[in-house]
C-alpha atoms as a PDB file:
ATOM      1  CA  UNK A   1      54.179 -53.031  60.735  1.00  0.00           C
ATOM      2  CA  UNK A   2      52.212 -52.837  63.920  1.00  0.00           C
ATOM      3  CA  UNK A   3      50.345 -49.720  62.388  1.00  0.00           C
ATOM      4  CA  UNK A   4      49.030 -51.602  59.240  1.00  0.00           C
ATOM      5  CA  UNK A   5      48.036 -54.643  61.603  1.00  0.00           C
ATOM      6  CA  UNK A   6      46.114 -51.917  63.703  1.00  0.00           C
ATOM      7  CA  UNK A   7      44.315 -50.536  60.491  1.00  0.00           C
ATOM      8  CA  UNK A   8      43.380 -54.359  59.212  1.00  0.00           C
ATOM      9  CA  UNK A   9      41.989 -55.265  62.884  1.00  0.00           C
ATOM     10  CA  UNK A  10      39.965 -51.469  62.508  1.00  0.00           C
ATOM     11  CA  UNK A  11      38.495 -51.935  58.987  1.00  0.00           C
ATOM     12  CA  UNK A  12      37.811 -55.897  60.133  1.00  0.00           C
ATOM     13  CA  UNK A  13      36.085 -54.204  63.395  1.00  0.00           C
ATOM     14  CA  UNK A  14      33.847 -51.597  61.355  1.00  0.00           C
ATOM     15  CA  UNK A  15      32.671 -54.075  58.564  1.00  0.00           C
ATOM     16  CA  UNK A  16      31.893 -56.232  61.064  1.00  0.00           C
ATOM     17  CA  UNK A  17      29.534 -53.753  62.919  1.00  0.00           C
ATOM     18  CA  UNK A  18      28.527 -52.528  59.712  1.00  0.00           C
ATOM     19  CA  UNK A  19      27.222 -55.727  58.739  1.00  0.00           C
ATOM     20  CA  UNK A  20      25.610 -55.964  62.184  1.00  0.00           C
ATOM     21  CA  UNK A  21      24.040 -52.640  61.973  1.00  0.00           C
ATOM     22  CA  UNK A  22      22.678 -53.309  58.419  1.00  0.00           C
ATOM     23  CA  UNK A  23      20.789 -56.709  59.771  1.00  0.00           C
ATOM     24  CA  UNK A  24      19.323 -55.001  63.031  1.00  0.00           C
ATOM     25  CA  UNK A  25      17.959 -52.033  60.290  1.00  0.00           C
ATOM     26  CA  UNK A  26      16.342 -54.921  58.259  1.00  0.00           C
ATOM     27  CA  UNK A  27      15.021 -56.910  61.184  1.00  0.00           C
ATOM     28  CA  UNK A  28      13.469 -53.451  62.887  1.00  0.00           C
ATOM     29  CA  UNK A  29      12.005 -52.551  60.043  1.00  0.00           C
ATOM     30  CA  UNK A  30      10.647 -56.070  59.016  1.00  0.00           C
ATOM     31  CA  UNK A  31       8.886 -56.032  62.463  1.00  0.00           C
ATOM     32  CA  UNK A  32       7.447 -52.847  62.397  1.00  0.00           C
ATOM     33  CA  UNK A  33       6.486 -54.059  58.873  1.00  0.00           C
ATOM     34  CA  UNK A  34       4.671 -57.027  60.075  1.00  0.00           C
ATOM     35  CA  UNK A  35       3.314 -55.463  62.924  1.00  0.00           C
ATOM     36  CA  UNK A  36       1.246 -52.676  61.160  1.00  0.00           C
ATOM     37  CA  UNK A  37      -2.572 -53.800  60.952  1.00  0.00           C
ATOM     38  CA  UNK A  38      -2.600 -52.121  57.111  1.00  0.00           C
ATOM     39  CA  UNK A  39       0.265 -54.401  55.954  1.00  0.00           C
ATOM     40  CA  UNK A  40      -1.982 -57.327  57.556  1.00  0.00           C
ATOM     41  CA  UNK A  41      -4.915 -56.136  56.107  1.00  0.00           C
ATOM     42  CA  UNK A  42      -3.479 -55.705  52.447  1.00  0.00           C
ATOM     43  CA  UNK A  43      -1.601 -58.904  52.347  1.00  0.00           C
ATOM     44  CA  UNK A  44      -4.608 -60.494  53.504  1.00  0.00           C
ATOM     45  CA  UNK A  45      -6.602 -59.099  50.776  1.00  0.00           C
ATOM     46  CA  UNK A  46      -4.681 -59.629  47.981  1.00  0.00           C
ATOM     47  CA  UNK A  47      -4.447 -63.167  49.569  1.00  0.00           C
ATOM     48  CA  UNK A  48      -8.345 -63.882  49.029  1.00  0.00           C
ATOM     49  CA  UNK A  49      -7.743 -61.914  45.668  1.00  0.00           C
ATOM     50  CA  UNK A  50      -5.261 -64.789  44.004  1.00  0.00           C
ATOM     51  CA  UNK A  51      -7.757 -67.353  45.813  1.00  0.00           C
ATOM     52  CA  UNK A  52     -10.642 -65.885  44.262  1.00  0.00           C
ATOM     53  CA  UNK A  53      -9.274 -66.172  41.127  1.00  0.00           C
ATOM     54  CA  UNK A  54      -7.722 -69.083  41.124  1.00  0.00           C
ATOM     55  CA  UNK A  55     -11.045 -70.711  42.051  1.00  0.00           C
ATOM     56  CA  UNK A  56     -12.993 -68.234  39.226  1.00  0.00           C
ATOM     57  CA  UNK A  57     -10.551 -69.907  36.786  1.00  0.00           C
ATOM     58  CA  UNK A  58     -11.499 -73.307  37.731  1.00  0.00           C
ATOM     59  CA  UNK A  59     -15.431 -72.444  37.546  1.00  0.00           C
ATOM     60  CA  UNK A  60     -14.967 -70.843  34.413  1.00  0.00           C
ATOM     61  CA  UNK A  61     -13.700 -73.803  32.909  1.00  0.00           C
ATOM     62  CA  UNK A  62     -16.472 -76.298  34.007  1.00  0.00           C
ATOM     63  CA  UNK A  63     -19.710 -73.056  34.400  1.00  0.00           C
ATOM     64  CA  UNK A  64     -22.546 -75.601  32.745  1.00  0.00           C
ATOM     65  CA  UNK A  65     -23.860 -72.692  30.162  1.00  0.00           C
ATOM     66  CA  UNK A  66     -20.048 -72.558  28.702  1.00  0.00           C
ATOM     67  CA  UNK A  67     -20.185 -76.320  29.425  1.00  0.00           C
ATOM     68  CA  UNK A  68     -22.765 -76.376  26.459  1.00  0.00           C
ATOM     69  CA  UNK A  69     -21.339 -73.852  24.059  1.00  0.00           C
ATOM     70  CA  UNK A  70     -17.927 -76.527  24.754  1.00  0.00           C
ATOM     71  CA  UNK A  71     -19.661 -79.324  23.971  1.00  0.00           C
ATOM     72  CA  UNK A  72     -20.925 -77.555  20.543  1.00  0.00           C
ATOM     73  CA  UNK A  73     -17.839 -76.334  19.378  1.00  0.00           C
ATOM     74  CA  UNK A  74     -16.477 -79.631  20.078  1.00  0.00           C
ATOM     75  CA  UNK A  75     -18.790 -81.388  18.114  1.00  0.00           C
ATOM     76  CA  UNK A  76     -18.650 -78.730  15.123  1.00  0.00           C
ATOM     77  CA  UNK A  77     -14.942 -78.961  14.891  1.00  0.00           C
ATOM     78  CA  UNK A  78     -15.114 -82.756  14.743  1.00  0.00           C
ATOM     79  CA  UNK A  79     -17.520 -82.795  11.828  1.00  0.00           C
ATOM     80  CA  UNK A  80     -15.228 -80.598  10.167  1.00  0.00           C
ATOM     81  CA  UNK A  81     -11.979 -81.927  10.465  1.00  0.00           C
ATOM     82  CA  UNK A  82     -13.925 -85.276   9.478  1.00  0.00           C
ATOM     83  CA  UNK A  83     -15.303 -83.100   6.242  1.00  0.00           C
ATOM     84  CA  UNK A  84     -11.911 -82.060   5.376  1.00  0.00           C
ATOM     85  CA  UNK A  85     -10.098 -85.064   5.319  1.00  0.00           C
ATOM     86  CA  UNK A  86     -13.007 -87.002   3.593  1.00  0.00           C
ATOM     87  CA  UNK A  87     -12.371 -83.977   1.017  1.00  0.00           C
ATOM     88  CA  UNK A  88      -8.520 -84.934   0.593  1.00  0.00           C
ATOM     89  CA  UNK A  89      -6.974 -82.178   2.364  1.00  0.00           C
ATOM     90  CA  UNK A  90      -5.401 -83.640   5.433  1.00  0.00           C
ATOM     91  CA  UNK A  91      -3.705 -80.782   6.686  1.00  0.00           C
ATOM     92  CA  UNK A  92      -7.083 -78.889   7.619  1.00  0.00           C
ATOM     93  CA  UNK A  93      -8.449 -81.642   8.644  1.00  0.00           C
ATOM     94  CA  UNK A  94      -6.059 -82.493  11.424  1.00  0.00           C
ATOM     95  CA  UNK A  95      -6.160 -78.638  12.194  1.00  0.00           C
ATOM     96  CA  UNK A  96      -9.663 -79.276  13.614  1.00  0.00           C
ATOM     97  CA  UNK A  97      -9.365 -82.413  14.935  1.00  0.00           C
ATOM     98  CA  UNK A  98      -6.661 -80.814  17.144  1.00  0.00           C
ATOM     99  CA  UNK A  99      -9.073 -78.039  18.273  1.00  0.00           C
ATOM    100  CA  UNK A 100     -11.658 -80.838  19.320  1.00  0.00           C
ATOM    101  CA  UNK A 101      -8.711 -82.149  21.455  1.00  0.00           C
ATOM    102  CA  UNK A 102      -8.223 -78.742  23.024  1.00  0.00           C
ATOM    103  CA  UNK A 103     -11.985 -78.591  23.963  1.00  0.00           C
ATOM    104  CA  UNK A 104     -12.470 -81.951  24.688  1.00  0.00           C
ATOM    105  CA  UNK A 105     -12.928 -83.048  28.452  1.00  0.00           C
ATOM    106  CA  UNK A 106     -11.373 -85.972  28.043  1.00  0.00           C
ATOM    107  CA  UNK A 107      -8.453 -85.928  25.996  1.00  0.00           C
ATOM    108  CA  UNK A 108      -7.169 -89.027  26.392  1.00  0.00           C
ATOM    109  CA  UNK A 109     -10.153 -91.018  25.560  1.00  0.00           C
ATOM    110  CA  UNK A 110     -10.455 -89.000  22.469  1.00  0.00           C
ATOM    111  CA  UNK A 111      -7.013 -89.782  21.263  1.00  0.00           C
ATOM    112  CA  UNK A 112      -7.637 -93.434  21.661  1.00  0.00           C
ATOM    113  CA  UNK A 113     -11.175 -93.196  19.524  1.00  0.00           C
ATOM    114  CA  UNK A 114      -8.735 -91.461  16.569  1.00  0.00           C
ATOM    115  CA  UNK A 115      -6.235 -94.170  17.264  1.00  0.00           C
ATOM    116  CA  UNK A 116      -9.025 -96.811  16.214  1.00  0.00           C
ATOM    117  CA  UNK A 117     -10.853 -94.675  13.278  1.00  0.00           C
ATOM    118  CA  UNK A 118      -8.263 -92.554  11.530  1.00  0.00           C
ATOM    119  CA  UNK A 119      -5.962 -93.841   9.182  1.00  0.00           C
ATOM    120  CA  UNK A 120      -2.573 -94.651  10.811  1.00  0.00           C
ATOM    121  CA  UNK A 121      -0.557 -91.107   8.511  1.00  0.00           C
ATOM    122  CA  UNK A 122      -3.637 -88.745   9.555  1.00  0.00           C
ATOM    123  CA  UNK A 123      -3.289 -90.171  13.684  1.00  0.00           C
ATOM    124  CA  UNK A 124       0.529 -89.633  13.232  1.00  0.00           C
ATOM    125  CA  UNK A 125      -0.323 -85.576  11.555  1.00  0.00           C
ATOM    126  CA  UNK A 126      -2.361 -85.328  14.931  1.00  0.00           C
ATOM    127  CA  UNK A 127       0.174 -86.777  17.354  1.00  0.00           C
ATOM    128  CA  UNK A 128       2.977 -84.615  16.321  1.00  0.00           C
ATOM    129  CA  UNK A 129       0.113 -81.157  16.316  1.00  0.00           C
ATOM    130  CA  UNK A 130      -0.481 -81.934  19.994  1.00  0.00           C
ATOM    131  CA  UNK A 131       2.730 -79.525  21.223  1.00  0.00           C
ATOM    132  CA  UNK A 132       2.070 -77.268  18.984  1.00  0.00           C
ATOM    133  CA  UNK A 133      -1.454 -76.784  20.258  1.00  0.00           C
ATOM    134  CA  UNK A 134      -0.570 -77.249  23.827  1.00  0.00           C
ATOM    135  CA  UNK A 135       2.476 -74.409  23.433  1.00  0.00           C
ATOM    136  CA  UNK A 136      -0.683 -72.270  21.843  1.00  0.00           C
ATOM    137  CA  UNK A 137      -3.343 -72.907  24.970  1.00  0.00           C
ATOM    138  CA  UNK A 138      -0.405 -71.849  26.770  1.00  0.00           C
ATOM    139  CA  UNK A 139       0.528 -68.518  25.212  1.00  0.00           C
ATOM    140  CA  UNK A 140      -2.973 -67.578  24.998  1.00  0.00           C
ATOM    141  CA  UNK A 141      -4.063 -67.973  28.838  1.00  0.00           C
ATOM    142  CA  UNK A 142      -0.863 -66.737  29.464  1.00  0.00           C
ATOM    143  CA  UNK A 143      -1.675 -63.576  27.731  1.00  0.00           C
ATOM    144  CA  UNK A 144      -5.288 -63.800  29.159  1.00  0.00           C
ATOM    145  CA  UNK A 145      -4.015 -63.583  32.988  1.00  0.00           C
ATOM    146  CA  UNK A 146      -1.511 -61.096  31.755  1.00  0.00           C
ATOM    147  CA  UNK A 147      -4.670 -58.832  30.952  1.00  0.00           C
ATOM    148  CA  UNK A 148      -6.719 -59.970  34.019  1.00  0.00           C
ATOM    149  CA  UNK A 149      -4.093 -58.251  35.902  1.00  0.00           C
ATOM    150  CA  UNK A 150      -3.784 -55.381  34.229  1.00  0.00           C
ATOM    151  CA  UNK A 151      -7.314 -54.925  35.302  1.00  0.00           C
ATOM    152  CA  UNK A 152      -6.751 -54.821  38.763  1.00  0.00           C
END
């Protein structure tokens, strides 16, 4: 029995400095990794990259000539969603309405101006459209960053 104990206390021994051996690789290798002016360099580049972009997205959003183009799709999907459900057919007409939400600057206030003017069944069409169209925005800037990035 003394022989197996041995064996135990030599496999317990070499794991052990196994394990030890594996973190100082890691640790050199994370320091030389660190301490290499390219690695610096590159992570600091693709650092101002993501900042770049993330600010590009939020000036995209607000640039003053799209600001315009916003402001007349807005106003064109409002007239017709209001044309189609003076016409009877609800269905398109909420359809629109729902893209003026999803150009709108102000959602919220919107909502509450359609909460005062539509009728009660047409406000209800629009409420339950809004995670549909959210889920949709989604997906498609989603995909839209998914392509930025193939760019790069």
């Amino acid at each position: 029995m003394p022989c197996g104990r041995t064996v135990l206390c030599l496999l317990a021994a070499l794991a052990a400095c196994g394990a030890v051996a594996f973190l100082g690789y890691c640790v050199y290798f994370d320091r030389k990794r660190c301490g290499d002016p390219a690695f610096r360099r590159r992570l600091r580049d693709k650092r101002r990259a993501q900042h770049q972009k993330a600010e590009g997205r939020g000036a995209q959003v607000w640039d003053p000539a799209k600001n315009e183009k916003l402001q007349e799709l807005f106003l064109q999907e409002v007239q017709m969603g209001e044309l189609w459900l003076s016409r009877g057919d609800l269905r398109l007409g909420v359809e629109h309405l729902s893209n003026a939400l999803l150009v709108c600057g102000q959602p919220e206030e919107l909502l509450k101006v359609f909460k005062h003017t539509l009728p009660p069944k047409v406000f209800e069409m629009l409420l339950h459209k809004i995670p549909l169209i959210c889920q949709q925005f989604e997906t498609d800037m989603n995909e839209q960053e998914y392509l930025e990035d193939d760019r790069d």
